[in-house]
C-alpha atoms as a PDB file:
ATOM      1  CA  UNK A   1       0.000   0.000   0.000  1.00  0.00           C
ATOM      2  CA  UNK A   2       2.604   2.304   0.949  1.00  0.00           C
ATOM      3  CA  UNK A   3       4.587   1.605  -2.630  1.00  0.00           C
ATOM      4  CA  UNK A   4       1.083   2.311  -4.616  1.00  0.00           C
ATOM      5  CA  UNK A   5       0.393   5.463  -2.478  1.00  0.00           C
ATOM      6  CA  UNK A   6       3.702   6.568  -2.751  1.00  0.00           C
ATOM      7  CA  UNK A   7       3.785   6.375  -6.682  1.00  0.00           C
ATOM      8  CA  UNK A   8       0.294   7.979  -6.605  1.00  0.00           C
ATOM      9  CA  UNK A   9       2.053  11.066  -5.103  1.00  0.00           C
ATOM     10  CA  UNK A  10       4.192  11.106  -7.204  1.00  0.00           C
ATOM     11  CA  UNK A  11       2.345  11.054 -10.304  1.00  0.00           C
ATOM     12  CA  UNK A  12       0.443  13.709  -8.443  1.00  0.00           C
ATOM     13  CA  UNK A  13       3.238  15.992  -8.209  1.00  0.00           C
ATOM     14  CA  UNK A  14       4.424  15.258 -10.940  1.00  0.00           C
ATOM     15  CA  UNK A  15       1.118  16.420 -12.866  1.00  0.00           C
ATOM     16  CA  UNK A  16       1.403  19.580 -11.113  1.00  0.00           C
ATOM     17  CA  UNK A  17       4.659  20.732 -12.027  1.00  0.00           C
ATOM     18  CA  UNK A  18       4.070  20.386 -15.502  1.00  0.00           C
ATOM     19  CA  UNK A  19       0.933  22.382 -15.150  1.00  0.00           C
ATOM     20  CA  UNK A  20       2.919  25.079 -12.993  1.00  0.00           C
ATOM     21  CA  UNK A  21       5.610  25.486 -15.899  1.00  0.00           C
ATOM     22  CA  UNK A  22       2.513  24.947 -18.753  1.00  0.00           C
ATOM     23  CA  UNK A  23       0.821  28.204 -16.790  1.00  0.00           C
ATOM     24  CA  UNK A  24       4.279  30.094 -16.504  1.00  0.00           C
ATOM     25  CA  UNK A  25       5.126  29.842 -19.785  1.00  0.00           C
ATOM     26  CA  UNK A  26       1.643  30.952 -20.824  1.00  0.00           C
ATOM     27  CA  UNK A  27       0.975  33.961 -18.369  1.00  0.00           C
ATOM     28  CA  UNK A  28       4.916  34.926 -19.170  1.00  0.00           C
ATOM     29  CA  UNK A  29       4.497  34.362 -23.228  1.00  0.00           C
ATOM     30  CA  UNK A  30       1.202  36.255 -23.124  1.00  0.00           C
ATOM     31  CA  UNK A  31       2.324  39.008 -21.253  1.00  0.00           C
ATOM     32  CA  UNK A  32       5.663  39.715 -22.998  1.00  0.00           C
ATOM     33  CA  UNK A  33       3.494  39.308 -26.453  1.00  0.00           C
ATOM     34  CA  UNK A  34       1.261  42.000 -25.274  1.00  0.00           C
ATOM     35  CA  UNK A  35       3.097  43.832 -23.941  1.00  0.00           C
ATOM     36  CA  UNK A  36       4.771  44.118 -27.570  1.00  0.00           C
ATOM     37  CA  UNK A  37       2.252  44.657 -29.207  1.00  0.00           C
ATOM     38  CA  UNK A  38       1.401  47.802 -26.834  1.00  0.00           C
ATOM     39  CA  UNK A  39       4.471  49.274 -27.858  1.00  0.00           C
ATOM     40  CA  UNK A  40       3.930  48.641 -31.523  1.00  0.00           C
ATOM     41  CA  UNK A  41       0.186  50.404 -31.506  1.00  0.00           C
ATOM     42  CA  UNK A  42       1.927  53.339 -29.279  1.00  0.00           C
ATOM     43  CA  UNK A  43       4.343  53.675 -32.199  1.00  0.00           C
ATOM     44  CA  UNK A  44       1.727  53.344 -35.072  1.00  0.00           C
ATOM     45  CA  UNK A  45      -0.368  56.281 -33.356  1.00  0.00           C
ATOM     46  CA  UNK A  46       2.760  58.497 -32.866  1.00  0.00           C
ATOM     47  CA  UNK A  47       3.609  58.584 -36.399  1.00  0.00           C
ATOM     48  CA  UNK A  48       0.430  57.884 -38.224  1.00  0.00           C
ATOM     49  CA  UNK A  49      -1.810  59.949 -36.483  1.00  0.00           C
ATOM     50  CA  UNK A  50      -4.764  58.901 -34.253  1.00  0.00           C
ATOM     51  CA  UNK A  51      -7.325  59.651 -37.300  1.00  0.00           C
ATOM     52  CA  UNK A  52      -5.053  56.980 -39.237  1.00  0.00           C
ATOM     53  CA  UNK A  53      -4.891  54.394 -36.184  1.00  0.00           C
ATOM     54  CA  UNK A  54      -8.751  54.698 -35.599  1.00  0.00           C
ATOM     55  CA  UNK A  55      -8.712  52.978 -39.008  1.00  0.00           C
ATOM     56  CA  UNK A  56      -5.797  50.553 -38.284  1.00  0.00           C
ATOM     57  CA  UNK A  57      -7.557  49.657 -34.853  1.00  0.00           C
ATOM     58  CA  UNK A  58     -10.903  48.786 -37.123  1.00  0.00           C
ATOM     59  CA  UNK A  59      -8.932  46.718 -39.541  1.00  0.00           C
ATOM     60  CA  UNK A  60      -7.464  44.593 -36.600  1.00  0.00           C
ATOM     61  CA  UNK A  61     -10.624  44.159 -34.754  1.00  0.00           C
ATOM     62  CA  UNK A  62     -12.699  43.428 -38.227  1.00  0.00           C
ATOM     63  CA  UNK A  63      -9.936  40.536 -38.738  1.00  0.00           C
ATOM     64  CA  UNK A  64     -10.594  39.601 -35.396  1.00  0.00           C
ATOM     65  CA  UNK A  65     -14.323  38.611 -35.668  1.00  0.00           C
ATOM     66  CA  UNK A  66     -13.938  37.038 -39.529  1.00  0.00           C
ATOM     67  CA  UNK A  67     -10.995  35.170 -38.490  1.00  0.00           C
ATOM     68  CA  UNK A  68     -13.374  33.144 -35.682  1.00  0.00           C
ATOM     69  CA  UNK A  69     -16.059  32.450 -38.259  1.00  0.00           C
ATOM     70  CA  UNK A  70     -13.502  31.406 -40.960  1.00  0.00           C
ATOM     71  CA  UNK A  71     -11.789  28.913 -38.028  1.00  0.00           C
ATOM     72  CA  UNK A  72     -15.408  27.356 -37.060  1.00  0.00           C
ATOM     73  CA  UNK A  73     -13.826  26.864 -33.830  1.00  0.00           C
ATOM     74  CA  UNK A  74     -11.427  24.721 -34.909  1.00  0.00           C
ATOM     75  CA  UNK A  75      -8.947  26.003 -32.546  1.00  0.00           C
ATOM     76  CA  UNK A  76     -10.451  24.352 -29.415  1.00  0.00           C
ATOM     77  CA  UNK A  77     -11.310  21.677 -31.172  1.00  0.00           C
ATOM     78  CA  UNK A  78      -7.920  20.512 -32.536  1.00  0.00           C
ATOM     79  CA  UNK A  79      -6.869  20.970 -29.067  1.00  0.00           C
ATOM     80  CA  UNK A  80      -9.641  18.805 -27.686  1.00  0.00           C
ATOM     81  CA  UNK A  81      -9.085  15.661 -30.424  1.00  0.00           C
ATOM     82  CA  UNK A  82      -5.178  15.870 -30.664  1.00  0.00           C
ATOM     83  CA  UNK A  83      -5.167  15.544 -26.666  1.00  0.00           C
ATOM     84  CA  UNK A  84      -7.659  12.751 -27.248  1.00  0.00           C
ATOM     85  CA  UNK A  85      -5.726   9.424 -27.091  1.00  0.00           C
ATOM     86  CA  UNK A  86      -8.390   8.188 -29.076  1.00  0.00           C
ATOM     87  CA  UNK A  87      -9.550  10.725 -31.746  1.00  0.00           C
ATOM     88  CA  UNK A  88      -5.671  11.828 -31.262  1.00  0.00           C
ATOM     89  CA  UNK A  89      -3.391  11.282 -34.968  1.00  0.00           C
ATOM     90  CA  UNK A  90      -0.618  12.583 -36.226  1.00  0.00           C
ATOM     91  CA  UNK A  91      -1.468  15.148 -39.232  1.00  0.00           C
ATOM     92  CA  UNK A  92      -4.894  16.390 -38.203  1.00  0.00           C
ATOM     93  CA  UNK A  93      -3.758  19.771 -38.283  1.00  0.00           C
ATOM     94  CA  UNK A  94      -3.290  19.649 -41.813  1.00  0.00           C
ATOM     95  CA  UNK A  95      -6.926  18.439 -42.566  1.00  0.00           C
ATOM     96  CA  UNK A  96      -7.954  21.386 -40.208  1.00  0.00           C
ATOM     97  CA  UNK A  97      -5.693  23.893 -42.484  1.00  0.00           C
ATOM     98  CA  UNK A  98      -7.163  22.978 -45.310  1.00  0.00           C
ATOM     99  CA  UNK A  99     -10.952  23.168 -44.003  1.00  0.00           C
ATOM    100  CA  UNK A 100      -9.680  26.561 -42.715  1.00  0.00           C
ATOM    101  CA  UNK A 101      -8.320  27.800 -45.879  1.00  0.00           C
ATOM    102  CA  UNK A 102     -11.276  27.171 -48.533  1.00  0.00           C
ATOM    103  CA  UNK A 103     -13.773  28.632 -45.713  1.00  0.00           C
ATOM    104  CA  UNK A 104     -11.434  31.484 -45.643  1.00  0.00           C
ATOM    105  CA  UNK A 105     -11.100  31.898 -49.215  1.00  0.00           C
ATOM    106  CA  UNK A 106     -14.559  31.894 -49.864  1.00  0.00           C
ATOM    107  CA  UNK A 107     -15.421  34.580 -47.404  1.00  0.00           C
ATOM    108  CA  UNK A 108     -12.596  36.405 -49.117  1.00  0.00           C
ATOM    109  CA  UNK A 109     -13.828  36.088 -52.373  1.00  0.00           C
ATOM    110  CA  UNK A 110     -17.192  37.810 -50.859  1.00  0.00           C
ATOM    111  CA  UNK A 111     -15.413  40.338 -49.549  1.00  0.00           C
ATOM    112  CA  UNK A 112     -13.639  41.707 -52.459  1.00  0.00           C
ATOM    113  CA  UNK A 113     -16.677  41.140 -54.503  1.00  0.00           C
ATOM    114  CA  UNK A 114     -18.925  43.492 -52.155  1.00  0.00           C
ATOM    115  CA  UNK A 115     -15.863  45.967 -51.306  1.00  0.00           C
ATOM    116  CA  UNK A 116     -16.173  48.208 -53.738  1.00  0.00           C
ATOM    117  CA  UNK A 117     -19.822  48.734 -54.491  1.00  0.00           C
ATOM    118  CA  UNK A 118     -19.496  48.914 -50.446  1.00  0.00           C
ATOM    119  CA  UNK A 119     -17.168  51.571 -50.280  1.00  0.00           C
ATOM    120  CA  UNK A 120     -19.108  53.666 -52.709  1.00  0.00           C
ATOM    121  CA  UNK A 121     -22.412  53.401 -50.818  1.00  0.00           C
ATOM    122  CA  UNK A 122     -20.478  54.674 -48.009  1.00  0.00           C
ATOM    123  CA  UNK A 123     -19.213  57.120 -50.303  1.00  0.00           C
ATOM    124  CA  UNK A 124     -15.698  56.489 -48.740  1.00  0.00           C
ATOM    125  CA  UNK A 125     -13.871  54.856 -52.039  1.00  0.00           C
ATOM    126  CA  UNK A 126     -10.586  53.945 -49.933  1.00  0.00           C
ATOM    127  CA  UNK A 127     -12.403  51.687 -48.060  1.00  0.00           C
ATOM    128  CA  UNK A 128     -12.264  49.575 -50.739  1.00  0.00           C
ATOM    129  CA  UNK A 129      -8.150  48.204 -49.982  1.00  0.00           C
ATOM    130  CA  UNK A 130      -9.033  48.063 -46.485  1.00  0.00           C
ATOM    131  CA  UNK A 131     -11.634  45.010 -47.296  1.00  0.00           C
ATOM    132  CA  UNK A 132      -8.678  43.085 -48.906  1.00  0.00           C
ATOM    133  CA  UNK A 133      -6.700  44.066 -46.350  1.00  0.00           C
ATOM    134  CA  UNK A 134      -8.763  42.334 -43.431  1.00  0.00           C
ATOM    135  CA  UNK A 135      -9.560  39.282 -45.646  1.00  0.00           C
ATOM    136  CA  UNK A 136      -5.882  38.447 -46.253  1.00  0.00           C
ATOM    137  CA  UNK A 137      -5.384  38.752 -41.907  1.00  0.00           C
ATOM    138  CA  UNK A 138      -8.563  36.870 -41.790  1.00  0.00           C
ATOM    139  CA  UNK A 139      -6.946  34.304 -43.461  1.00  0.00           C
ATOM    140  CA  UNK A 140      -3.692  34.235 -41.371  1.00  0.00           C
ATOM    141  CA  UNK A 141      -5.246  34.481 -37.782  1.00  0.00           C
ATOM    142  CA  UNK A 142      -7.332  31.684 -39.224  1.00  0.00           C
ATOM    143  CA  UNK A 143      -4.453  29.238 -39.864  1.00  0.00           C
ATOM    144  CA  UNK A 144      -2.608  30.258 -36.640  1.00  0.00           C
ATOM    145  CA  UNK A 145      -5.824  29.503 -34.662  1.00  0.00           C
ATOM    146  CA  UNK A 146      -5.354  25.469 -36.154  1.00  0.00           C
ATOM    147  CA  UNK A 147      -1.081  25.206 -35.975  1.00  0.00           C
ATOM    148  CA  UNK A 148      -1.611  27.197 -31.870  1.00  0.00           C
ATOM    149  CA  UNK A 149      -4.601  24.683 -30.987  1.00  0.00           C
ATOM    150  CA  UNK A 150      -2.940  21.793 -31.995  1.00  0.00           C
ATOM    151  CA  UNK A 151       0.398  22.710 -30.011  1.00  0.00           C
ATOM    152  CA  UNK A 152      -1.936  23.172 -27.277  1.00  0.00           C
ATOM    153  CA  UNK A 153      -3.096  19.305 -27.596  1.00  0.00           C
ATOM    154  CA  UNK A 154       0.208  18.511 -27.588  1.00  0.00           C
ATOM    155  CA  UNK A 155       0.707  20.279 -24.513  1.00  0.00           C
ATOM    156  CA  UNK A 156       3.565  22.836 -26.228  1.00  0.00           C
ATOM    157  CA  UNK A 157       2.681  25.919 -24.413  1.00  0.00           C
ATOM    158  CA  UNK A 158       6.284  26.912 -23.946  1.00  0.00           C
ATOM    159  CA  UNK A 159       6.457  26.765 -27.831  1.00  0.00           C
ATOM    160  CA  UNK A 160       3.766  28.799 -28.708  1.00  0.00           C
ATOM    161  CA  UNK A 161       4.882  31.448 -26.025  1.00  0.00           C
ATOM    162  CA  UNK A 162       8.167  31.421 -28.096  1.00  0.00           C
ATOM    163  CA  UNK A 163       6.050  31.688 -30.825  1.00  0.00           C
ATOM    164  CA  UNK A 164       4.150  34.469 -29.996  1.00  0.00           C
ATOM    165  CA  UNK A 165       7.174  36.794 -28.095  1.00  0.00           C
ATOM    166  CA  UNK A 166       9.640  36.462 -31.008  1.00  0.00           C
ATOM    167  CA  UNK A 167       7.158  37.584 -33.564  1.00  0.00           C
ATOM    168  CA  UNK A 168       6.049  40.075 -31.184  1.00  0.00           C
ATOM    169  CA  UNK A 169       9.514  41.343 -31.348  1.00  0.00           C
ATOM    170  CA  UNK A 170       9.497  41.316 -35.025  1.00  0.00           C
ATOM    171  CA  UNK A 171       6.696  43.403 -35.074  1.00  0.00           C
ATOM    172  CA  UNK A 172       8.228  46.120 -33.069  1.00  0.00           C
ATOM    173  CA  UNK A 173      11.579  46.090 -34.802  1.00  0.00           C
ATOM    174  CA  UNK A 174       9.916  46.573 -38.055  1.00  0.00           C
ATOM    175  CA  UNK A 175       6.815  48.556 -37.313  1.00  0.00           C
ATOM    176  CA  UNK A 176       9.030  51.974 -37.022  1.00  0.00           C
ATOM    177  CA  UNK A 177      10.402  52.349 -40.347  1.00  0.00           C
ATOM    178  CA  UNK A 178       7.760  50.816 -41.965  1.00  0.00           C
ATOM    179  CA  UNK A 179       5.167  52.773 -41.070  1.00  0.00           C
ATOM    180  CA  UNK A 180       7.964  56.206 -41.255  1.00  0.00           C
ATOM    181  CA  UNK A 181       8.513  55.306 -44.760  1.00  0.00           C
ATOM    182  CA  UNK A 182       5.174  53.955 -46.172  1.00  0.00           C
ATOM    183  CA  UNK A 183       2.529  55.289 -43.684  1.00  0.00           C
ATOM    184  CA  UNK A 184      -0.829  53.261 -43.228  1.00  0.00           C
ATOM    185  CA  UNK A 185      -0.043  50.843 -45.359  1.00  0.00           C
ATOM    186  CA  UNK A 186       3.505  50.019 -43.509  1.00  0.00           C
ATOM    187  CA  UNK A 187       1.596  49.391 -40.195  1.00  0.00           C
ATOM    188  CA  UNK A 188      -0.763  46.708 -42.091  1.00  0.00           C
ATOM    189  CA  UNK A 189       2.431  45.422 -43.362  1.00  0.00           C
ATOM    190  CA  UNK A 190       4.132  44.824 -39.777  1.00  0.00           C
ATOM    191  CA  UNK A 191       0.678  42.962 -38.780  1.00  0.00           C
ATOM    192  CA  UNK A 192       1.156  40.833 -42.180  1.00  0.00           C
ATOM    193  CA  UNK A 193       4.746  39.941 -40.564  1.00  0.00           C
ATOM    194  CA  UNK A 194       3.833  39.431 -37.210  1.00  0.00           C
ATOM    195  CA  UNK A 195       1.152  36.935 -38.068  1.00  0.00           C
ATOM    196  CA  UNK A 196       3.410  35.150 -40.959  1.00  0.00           C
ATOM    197  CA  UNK A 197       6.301  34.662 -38.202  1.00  0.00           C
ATOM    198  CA  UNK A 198       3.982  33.116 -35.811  1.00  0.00           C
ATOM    199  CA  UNK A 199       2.523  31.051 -38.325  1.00  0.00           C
ATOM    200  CA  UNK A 200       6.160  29.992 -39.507  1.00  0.00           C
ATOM    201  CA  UNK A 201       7.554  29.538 -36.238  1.00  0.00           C
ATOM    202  CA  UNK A 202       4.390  27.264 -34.569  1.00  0.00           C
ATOM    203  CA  UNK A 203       4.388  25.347 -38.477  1.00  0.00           C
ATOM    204  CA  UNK A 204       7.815  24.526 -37.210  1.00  0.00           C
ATOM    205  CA  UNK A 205       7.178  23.517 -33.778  1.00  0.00           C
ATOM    206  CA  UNK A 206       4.417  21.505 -34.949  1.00  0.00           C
ATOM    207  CA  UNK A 207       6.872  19.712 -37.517  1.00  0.00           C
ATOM    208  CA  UNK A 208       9.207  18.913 -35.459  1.00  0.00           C
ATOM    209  CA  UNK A 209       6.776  17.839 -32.685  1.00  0.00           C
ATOM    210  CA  UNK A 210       5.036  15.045 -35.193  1.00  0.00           C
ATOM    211  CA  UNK A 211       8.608  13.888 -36.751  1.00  0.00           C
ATOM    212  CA  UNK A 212       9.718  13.062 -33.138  1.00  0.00           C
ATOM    213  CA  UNK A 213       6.402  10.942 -32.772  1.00  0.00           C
ATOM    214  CA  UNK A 214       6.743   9.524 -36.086  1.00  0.00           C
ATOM    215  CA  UNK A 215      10.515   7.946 -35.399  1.00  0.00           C
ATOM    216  CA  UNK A 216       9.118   7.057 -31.890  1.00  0.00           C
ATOM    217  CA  UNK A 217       6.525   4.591 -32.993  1.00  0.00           C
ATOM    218  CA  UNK A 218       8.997   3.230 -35.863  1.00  0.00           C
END
């Protein structure tokens, strides 16, 4: 009794420290990335004007709220069934990515369709980039959604807070002279980058996380 209740505790404690570091890494990553990101929107409104950021601000929060339709809530759910042991395979993600990426696409498609005749009814004809811009985020925060939820399942929290702070760092080292030198347009452009990196870097993670698995069970 005393073997079985001493391996109990220490499975137990076990458990717990790898929750401890899984919430460190997390609170740590998050806060870091934010904090980032802060400093980025601080520098967009300094040199672009508040008029300008009101817009950028839009665009970001538009993305937002089309990326979670285009991702069907595939993000919790690719956590959910890669932590599964039974629904749990190697390469779901990429069946995700691609469900992901024709939804996306299609809502896309709408969206330049309707820009135009949209921006003219609001007889604001610029408006009419800003609708590509947003579908082509969309489409990014869609696929990181699938590659973060399935490092979730796989319990790689420490990854995507990597993830997350070195692209966040990206952003800021680039967001400065590209929005001094092209304006509007450069800010968009350091949100393009900061999404691509963390799409690279968790792609990677993700990779390297199913090739180890993949020797394993050979």
């Amino acid at each position: 009794m005393r073997i079985k209740e001493t391996i109990q505790s220490f499975n137990i404690k076990a458990k717990n420290s790898s929750l401890a570091k899984d919430s460190i890494w997390s609170v740590c990553g998050n806060a870091i990335s934010l904090a980032m990101l802060l400093i980025s929107g601080v520098i967009i409104a300094r040199v672009i004007g508040k008029d300008i950021y009101g817009q950028y601000g839009t665009i970001k929060s538009l993305m937002t709220s089309f990326a979670s339709l285009a991702a069907f809530g595939l993000g919790y759910s690719s956590t959910k069934m890669v932590s599964n042991p039974i629904t749990g395979s190697k390469g779901l993600y990429a069946k995700m990515l691609k469900m992901v990426s024709v939804v996306s696409c299609f809502i896309w498609i709408i969206m330049s369709l309707i820009s135009r005749p949209l921006a003219d009814l609001m007889d604001k004809p610029e408006l009419h980039i800003y609708f590509v811009y947003i579908g082509f985020l969309m489409f990014l925060k869609a696929i990181w959604t699938v590659l973060g939820g399935t490092l979730a399942g796989y319990k790689l929290f420490k990854q995507i807070s990597i993830s997350n702070i070195i692209s966040s760092i990206l952003m800021v080292i680039s967001v400065y002279p590209l929005t001094v030198n092209f304006g509007f347009i450069g800010a968009v452009i350091s949100l393009f980058l900061y999404h691509i990196s963390n799409i690279l870097f968790c792609y990677l993670f993700l990779y390297s996380k199913e090739k180890t698995i993949i020797e394993r069970d050979n």
